[in-house]
PDB file of N, CA and C in Angstrom:
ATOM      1  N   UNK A   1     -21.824  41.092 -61.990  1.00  0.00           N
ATOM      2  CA  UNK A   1     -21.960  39.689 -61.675  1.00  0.00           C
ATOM      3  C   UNK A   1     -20.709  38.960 -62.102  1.00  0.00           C
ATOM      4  N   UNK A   2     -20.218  37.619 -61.209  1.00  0.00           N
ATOM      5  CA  UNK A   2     -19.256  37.132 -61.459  1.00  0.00           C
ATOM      6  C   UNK A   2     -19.310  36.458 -62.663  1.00  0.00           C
ATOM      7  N   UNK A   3     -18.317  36.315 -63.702  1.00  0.00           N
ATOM      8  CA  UNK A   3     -18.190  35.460 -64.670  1.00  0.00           C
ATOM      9  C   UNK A   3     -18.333  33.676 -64.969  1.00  0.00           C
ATOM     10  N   UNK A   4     -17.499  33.783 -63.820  1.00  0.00           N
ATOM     11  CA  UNK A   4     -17.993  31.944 -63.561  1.00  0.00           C
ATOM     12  C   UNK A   4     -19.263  31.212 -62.675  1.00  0.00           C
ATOM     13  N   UNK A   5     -19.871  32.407 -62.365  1.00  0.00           N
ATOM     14  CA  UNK A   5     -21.279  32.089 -61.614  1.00  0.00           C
ATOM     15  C   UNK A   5     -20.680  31.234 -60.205  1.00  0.00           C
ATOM     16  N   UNK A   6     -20.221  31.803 -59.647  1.00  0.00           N
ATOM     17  CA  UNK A   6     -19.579  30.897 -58.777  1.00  0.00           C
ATOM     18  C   UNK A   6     -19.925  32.099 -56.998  1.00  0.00           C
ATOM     19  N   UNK A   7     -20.443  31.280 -56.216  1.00  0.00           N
ATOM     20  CA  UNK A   7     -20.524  32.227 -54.813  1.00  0.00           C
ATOM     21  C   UNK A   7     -19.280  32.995 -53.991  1.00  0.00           C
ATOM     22  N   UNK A   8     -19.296  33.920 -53.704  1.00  0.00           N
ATOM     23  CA  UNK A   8     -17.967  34.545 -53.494  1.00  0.00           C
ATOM     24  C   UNK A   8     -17.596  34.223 -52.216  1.00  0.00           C
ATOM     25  N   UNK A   9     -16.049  34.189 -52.336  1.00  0.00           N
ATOM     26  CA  UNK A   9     -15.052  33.660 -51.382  1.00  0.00           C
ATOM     27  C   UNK A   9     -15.556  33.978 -49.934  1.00  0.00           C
ATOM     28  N   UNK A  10     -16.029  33.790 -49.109  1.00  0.00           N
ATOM     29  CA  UNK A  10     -15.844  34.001 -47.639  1.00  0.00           C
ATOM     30  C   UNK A  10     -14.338  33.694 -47.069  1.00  0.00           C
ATOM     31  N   UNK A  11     -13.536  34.832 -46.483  1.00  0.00           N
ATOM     32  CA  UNK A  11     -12.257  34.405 -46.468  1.00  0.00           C
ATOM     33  C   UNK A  11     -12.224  34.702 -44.498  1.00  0.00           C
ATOM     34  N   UNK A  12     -11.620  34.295 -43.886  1.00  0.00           N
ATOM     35  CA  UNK A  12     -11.382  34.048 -42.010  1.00  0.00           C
ATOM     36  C   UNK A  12     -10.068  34.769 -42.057  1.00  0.00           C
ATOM     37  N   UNK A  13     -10.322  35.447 -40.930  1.00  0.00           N
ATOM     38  CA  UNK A  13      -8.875  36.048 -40.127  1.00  0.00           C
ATOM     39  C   UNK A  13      -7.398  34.881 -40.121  1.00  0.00           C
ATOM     40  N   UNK A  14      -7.958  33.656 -39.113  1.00  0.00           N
ATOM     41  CA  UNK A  14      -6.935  32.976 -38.952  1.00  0.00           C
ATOM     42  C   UNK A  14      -6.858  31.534 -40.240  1.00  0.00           C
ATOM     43  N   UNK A  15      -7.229  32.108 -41.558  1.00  0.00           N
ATOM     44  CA  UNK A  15      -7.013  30.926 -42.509  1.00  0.00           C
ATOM     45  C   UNK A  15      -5.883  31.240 -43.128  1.00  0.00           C
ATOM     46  N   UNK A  16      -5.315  31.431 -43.093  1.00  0.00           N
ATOM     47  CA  UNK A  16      -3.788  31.447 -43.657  1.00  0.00           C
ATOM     48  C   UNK A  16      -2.641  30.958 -42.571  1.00  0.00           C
ATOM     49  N   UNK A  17      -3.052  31.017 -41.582  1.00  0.00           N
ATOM     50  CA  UNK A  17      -2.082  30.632 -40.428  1.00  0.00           C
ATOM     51  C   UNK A  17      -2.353  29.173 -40.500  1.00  0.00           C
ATOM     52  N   UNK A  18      -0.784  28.240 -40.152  1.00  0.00           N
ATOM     53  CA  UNK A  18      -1.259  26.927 -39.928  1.00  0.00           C
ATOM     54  C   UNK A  18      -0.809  26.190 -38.758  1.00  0.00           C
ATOM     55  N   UNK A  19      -1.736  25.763 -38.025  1.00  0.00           N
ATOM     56  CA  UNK A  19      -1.556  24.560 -37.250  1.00  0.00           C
ATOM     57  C   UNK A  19      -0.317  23.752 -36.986  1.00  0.00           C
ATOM     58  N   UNK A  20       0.074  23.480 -36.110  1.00  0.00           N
ATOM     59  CA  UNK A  20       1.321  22.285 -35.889  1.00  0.00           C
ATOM     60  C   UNK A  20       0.458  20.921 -36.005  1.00  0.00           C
ATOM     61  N   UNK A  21       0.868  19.852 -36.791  1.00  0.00           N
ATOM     62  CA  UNK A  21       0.137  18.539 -36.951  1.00  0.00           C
ATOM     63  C   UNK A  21       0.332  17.778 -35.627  1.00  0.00           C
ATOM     64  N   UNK A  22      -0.760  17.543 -35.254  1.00  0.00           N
ATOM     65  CA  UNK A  22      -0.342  16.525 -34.070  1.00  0.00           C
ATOM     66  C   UNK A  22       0.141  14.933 -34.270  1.00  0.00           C
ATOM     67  N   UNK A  23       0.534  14.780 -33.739  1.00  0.00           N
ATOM     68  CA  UNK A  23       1.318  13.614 -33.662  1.00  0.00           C
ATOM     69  C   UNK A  23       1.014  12.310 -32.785  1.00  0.00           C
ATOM     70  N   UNK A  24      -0.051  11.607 -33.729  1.00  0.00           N
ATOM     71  CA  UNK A  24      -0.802  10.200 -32.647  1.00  0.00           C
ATOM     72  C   UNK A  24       0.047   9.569 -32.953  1.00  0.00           C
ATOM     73  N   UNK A  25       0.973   8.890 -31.971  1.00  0.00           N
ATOM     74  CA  UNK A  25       1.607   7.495 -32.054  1.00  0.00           C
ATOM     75  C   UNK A  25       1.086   7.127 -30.987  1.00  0.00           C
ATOM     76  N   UNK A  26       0.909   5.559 -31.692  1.00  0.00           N
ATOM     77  CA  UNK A  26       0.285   4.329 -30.704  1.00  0.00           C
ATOM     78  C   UNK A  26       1.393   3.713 -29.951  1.00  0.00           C
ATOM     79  N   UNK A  27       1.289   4.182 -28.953  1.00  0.00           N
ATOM     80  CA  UNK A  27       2.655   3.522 -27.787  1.00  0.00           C
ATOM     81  C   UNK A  27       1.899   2.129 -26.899  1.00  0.00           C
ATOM     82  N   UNK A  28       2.843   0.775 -27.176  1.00  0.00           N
ATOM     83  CA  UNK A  28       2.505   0.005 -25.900  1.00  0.00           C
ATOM     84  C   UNK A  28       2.527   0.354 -25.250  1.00  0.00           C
ATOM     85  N   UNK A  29       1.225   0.235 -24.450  1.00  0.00           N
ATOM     86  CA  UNK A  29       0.972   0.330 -22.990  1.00  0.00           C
ATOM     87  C   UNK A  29       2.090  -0.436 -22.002  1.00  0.00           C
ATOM     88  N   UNK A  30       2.306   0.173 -20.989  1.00  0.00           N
ATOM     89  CA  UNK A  30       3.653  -0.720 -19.908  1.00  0.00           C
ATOM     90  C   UNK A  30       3.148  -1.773 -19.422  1.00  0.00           C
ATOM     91  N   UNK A  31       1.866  -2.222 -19.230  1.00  0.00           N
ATOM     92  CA  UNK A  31       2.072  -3.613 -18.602  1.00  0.00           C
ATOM     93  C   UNK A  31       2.205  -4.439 -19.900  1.00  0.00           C
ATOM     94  N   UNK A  32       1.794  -4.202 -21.187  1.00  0.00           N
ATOM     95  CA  UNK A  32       2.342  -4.810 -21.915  1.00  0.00           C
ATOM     96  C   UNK A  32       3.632  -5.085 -22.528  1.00  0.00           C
ATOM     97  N   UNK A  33       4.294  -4.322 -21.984  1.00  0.00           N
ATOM     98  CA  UNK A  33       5.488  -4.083 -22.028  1.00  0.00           C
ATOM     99  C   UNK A  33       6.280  -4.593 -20.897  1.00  0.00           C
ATOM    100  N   UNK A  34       5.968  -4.776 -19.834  1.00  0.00           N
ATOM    101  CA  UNK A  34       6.354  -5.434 -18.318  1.00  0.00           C
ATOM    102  C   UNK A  34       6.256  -7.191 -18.898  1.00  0.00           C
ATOM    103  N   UNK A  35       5.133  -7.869 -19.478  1.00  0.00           N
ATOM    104  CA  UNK A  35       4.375  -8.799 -20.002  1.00  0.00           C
ATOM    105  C   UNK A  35       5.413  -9.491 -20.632  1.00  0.00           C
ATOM    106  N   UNK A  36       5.981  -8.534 -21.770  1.00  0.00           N
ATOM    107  CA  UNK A  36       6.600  -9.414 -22.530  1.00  0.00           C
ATOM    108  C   UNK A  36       8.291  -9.165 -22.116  1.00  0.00           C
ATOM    109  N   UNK A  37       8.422  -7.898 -21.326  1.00  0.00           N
ATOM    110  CA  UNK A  37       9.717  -8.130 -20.747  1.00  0.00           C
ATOM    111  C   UNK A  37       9.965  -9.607 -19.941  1.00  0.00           C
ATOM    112  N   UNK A  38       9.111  -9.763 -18.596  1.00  0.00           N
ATOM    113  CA  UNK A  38       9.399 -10.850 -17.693  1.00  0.00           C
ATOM    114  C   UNK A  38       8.846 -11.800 -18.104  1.00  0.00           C
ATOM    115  N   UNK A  39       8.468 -12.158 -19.071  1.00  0.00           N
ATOM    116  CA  UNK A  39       7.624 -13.587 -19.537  1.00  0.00           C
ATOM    117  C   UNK A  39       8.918 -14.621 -19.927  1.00  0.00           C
ATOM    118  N   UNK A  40      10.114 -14.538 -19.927  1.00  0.00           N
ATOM    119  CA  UNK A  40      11.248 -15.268 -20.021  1.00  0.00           C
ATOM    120  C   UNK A  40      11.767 -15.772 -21.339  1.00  0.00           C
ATOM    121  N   UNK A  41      10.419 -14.798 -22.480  1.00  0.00           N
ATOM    122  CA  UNK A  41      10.836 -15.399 -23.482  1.00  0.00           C
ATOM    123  C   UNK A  41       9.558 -15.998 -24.660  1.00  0.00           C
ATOM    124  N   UNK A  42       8.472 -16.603 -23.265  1.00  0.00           N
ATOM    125  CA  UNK A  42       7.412 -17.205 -24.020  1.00  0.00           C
ATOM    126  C   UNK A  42       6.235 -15.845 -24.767  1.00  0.00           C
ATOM    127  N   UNK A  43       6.261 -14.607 -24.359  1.00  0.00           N
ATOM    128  CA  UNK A  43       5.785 -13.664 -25.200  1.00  0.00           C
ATOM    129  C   UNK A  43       6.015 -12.777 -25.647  1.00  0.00           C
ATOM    130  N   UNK A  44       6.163 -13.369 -27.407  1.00  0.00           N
ATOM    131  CA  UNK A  44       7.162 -12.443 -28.136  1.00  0.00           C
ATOM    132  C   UNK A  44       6.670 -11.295 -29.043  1.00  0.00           C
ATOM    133  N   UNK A  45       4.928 -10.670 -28.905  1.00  0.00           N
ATOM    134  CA  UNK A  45       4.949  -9.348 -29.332  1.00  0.00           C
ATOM    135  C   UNK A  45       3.559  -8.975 -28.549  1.00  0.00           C
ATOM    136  N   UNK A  46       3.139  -8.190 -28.896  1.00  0.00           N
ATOM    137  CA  UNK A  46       2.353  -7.233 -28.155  1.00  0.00           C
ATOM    138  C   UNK A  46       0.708  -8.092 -28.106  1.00  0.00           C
ATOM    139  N   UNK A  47       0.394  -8.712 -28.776  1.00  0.00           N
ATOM    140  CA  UNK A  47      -0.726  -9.475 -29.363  1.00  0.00           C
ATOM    141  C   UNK A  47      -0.842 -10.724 -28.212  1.00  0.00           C
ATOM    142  N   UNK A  48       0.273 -11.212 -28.240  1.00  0.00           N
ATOM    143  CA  UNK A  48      -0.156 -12.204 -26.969  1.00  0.00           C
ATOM    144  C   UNK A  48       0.656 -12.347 -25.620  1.00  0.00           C
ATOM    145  N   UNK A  49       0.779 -10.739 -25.743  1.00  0.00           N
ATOM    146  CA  UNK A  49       1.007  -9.735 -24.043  1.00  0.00           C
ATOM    147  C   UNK A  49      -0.643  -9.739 -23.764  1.00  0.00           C
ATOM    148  N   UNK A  50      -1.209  -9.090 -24.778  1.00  0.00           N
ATOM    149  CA  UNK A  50      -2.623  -9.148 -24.475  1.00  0.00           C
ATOM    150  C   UNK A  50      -3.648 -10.363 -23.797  1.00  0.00           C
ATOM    151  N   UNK A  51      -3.299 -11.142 -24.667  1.00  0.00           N
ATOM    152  CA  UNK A  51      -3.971 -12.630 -24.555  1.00  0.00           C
ATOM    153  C   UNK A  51      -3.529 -12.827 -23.135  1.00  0.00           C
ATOM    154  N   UNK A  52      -2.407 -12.966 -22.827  1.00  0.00           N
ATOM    155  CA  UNK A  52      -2.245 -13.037 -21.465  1.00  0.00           C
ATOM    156  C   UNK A  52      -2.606 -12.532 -20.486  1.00  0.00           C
ATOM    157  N   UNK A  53      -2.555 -11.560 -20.215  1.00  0.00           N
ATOM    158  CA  UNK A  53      -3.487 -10.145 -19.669  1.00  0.00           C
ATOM    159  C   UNK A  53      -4.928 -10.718 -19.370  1.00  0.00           C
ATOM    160  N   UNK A  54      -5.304 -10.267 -20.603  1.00  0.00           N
ATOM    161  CA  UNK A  54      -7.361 -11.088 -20.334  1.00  0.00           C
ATOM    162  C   UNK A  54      -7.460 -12.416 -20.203  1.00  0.00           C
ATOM    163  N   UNK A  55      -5.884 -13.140 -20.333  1.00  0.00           N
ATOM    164  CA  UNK A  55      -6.428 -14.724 -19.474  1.00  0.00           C
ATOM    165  C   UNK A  55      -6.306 -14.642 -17.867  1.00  0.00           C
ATOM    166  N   UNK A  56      -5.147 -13.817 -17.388  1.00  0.00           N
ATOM    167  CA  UNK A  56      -5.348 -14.169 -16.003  1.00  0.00           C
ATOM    168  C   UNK A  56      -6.482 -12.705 -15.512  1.00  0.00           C
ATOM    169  N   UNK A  57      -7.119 -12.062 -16.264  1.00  0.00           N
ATOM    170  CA  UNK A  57      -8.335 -11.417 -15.891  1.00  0.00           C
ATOM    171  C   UNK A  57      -9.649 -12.575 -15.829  1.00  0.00           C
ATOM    172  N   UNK A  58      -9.289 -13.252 -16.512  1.00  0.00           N
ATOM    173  CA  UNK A  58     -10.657 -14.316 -16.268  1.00  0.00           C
ATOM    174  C   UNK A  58     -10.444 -15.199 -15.530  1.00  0.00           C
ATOM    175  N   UNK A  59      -8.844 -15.687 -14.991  1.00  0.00           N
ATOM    176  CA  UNK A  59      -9.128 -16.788 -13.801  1.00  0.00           C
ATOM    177  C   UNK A  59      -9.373 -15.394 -12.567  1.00  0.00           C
ATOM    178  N   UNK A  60      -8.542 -14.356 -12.329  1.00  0.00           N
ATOM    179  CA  UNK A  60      -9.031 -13.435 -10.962  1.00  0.00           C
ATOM    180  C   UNK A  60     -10.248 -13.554 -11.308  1.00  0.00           C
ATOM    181  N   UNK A  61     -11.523 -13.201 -11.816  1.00  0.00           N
ATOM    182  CA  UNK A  61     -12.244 -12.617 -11.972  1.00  0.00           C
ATOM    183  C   UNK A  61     -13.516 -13.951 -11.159  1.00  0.00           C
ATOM    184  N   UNK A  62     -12.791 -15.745 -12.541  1.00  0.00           N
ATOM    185  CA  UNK A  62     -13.393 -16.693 -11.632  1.00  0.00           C
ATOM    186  C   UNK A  62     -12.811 -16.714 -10.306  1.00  0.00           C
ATOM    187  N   UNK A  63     -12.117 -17.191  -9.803  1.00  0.00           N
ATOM    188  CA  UNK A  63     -11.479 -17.320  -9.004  1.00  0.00           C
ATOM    189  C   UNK A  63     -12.524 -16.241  -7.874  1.00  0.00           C
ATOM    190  N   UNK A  64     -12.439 -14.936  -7.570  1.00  0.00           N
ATOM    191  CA  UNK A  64     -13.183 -14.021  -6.965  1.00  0.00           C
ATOM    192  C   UNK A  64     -14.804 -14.292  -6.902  1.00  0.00           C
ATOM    193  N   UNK A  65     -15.486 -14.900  -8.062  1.00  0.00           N
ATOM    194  CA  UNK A  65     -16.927 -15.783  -7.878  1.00  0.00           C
ATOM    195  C   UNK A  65     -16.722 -16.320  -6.888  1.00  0.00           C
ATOM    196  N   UNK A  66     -15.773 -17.461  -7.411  1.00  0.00           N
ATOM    197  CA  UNK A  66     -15.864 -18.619  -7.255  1.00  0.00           C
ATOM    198  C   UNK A  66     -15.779 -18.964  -5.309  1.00  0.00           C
ATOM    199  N   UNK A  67     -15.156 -17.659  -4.798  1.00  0.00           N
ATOM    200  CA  UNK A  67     -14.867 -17.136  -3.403  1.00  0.00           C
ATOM    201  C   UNK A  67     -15.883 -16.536  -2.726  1.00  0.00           C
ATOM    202  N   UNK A  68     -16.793 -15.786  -3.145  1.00  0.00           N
ATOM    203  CA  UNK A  68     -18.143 -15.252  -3.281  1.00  0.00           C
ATOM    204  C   UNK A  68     -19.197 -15.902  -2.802  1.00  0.00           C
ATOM    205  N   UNK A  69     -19.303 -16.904  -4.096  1.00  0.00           N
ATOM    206  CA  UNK A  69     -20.386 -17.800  -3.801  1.00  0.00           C
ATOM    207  C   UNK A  69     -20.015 -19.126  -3.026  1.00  0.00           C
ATOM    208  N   UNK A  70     -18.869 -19.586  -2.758  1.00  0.00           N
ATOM    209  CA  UNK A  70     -18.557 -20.330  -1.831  1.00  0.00           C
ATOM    210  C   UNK A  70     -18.670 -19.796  -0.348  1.00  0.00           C
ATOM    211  N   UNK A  71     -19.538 -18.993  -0.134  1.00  0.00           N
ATOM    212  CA  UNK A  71     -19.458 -18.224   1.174  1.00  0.00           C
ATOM    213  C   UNK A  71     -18.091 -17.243   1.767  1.00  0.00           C
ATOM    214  N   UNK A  72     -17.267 -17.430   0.988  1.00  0.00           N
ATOM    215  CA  UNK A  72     -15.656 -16.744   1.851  1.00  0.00           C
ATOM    216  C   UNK A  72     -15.079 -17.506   2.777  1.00  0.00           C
ATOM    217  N   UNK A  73     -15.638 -18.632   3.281  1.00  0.00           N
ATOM    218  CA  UNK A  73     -15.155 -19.240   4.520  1.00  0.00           C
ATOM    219  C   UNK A  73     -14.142 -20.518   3.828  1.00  0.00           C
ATOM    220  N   UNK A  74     -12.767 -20.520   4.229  1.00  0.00           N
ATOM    221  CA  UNK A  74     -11.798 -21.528   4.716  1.00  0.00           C
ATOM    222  C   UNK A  74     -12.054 -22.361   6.040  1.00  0.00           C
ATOM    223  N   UNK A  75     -12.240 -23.585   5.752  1.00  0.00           N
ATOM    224  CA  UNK A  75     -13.160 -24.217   6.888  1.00  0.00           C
ATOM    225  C   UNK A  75     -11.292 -24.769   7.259  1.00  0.00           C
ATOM    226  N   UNK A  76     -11.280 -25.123   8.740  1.00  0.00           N
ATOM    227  CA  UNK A  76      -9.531 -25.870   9.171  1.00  0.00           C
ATOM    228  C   UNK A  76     -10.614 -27.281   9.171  1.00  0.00           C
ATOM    229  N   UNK A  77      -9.579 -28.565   9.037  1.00  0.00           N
ATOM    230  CA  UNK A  77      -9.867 -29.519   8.826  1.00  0.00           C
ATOM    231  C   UNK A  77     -10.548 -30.297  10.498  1.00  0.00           C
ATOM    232  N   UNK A  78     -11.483 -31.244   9.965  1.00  0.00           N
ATOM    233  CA  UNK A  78     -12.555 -31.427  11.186  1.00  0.00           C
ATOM    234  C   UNK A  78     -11.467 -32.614  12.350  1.00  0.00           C
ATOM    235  N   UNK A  79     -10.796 -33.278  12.192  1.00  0.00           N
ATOM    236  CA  UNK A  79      -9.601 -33.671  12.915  1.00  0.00           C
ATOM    237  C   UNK A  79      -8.786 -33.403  13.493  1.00  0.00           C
ATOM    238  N   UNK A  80      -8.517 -32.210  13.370  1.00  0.00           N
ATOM    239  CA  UNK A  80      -7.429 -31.666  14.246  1.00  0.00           C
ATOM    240  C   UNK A  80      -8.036 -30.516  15.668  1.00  0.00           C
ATOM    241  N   UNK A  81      -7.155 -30.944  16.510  1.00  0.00           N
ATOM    242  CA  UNK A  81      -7.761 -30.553  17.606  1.00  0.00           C
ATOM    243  C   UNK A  81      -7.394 -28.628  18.019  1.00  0.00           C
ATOM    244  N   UNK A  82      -8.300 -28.368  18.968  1.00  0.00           N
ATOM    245  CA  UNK A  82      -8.274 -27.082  19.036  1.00  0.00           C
ATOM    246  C   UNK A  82      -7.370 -27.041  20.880  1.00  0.00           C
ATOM    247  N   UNK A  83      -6.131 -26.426  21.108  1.00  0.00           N
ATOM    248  CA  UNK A  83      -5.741 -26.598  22.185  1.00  0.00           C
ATOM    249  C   UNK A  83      -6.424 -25.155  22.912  1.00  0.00           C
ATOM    250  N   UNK A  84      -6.573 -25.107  24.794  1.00  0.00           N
ATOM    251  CA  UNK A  84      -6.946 -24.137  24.497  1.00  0.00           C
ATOM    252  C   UNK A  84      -5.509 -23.111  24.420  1.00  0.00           C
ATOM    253  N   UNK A  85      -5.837 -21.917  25.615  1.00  0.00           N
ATOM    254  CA  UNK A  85      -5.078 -21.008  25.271  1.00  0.00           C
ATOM    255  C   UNK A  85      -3.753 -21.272  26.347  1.00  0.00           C
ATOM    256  N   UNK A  86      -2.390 -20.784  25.939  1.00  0.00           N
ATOM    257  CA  UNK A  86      -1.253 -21.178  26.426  1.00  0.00           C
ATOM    258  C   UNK A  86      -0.694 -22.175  26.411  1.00  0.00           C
ATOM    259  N   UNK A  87      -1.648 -23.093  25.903  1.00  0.00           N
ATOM    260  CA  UNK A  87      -0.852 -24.674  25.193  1.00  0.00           C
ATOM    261  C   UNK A  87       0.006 -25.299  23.977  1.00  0.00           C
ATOM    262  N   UNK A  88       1.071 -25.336  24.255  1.00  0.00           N
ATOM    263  CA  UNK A  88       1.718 -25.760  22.588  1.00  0.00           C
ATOM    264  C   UNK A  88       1.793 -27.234  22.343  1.00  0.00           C
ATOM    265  N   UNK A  89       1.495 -27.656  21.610  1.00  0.00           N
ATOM    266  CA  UNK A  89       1.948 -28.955  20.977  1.00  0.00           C
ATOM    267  C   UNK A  89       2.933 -29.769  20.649  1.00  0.00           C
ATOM    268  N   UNK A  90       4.036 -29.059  21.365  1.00  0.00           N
ATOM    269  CA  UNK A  90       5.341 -29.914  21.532  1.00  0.00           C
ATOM    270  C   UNK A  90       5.872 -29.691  22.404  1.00  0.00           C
ATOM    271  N   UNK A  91       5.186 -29.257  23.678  1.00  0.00           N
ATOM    272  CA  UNK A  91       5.591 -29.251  25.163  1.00  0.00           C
ATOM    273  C   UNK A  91       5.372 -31.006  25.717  1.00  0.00           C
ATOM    274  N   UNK A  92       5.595 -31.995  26.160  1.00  0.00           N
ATOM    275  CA  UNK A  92       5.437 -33.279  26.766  1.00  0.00           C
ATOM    276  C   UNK A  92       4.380 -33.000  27.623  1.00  0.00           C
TER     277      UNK A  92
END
């Protein structure tokens, strides 16, 4: 019996061999990086590349409702006349 009362070693084929550490680096993403390239100046780190980003995600996003539930239709204005076909408007 062992002296130190202790359970004996279970030892593995590949435990002595070691691993290459992988290597997580957190890289900006490119549109955040596009963001604060062409922004002219007004966004100067990665934090409100973001902010920008999910602001014009929420006007597309209203904006696309807002097109939706307005039916989709661009109405032309009720005054102006409809010529028919082969007629231009600056012939006399």
């Amino acid at each position: 019996m062992d002296q130190n009362n202790e359970p004996p070693r279970i030892t593995f084929e590949n435990e002595g061999l070691q691993r290459p550490a992988q290597a997580f680096q957190a890289s900006t993403p490119k549109i955040v990086q596009w963001v604060i390239q062409y922004s002219g100046g007004l966004v100067k780190d990665e934090k409100q590349a973001i902010y920008v980003l999910v602001g014009f995600v929420a006007v597309a996003i209203s904006f696309s409702v807002f097109s939706v539930f307005n039916g989709g239709t661009f109405e032309s204005p009720k005054d102006t006349e409809v010529l028919p076909a082969g007629l231009s408007p600056l012939l006399p």
